[in-house]
N, C-alpha and C. Protein backbone atom coordinates (compact mmCIF):
# COMPACT_ATOMS: atom_id res chain seq x y z
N UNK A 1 120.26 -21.83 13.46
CA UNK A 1 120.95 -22.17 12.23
C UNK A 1 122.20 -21.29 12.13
N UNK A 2 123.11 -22.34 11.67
CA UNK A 2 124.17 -21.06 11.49
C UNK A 2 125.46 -21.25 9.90
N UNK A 3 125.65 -20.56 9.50
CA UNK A 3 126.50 -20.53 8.19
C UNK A 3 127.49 -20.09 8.41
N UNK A 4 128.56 -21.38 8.24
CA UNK A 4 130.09 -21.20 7.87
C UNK A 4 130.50 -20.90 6.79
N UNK A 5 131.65 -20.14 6.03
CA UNK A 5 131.78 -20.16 4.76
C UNK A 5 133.28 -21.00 5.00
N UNK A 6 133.73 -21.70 4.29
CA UNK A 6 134.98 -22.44 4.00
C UNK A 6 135.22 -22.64 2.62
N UNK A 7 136.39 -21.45 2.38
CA UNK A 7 136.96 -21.49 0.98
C UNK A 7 135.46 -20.86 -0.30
N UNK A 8 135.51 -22.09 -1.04
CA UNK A 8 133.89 -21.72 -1.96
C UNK A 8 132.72 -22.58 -1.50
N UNK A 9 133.18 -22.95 -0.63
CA UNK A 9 131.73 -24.01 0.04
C UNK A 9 131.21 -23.36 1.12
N UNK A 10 130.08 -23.00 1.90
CA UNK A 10 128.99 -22.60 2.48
C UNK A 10 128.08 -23.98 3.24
N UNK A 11 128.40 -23.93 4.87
CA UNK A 11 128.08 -24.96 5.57
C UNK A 11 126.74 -24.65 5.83
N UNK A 12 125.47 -24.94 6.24
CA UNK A 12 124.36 -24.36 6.58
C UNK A 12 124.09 -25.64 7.91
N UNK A 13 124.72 -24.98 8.94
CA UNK A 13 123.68 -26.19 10.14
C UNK A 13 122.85 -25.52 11.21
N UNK A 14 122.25 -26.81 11.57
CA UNK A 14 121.49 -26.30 12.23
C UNK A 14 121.25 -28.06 13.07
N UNK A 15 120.42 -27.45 14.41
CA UNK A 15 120.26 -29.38 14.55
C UNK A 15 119.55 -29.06 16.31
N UNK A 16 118.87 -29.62 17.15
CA UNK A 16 118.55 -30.10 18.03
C UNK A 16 118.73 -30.32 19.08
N UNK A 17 118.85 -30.72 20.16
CA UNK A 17 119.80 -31.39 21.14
C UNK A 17 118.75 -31.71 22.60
N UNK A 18 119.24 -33.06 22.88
CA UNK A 18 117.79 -33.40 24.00
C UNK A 18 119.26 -32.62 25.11
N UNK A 19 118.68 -32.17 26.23
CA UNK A 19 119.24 -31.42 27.34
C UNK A 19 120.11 -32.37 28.44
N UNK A 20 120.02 -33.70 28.07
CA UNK A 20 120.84 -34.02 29.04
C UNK A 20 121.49 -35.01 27.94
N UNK A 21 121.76 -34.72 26.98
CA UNK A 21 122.42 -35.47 25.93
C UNK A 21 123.73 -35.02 26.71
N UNK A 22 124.71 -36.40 26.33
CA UNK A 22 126.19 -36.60 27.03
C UNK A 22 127.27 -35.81 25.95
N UNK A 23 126.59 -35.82 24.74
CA UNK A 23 127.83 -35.47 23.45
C UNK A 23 127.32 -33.78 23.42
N UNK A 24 128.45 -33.01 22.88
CA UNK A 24 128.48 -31.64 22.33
C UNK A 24 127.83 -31.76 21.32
N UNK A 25 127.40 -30.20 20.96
CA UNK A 25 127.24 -30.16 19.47
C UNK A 25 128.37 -29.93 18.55
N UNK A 26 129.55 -29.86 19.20
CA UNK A 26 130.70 -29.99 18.76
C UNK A 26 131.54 -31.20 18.64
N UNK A 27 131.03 -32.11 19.65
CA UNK A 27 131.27 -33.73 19.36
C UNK A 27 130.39 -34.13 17.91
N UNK A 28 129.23 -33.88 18.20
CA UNK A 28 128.45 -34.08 16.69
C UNK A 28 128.96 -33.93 15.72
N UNK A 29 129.38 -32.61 15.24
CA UNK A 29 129.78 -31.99 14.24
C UNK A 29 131.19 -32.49 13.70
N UNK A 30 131.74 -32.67 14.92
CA UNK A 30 133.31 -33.85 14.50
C UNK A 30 133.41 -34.91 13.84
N UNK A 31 132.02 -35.48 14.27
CA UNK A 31 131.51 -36.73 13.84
C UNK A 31 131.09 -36.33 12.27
N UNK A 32 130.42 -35.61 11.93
CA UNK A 32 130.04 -35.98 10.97
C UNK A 32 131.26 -35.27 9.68
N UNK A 33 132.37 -34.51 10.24
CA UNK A 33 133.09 -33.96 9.12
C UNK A 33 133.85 -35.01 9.08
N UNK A 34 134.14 -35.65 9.81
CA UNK A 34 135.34 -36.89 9.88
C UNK A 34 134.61 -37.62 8.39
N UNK A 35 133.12 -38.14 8.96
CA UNK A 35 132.36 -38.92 8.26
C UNK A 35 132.45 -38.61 6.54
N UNK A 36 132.82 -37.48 6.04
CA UNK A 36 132.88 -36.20 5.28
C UNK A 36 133.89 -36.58 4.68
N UNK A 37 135.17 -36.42 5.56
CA UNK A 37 136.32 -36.33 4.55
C UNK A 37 136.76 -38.31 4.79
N UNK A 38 136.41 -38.79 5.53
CA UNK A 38 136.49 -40.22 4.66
C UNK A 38 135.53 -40.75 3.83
N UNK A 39 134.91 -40.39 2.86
CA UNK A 39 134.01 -40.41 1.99
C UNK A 39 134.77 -39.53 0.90
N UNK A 40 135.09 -38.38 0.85
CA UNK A 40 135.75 -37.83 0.18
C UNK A 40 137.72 -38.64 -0.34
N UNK A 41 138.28 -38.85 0.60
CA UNK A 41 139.08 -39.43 0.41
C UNK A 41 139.45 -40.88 -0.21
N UNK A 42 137.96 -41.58 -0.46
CA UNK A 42 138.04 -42.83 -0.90
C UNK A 42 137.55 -42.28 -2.30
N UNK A 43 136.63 -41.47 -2.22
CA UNK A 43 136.34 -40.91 -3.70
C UNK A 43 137.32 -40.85 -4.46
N UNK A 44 138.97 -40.15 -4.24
CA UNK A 44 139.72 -39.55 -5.08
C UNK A 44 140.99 -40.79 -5.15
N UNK A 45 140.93 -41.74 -3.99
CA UNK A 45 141.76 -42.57 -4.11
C UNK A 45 141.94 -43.54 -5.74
N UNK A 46 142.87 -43.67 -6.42
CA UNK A 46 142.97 -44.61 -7.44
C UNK A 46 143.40 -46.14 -7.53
């Protein structure tokens, strides 16, 4: 597990990985902030 701090928010991950998996855990993690801030960005859109 590991904790990022960014700004006032506090990331907590942690996660798995089968051993001959093709993606990073840094491909993962791309994936899911992308996933993050387009969710966020439709939120604030008017």
């Amino acid at each position: 597990m590991t904790e990022i701090r960014m700004g006032n928010t506090v990331l907590v991950v942690s996660g798995f990985f089968k051993q001959g998996a093709k993606e990073t855990a840094a491909d993962k993690m791309a994936k899911v902030l992308e996933a993050e801030a387009a969710t966020q960005k439709s939120s604030y859109t008017v």
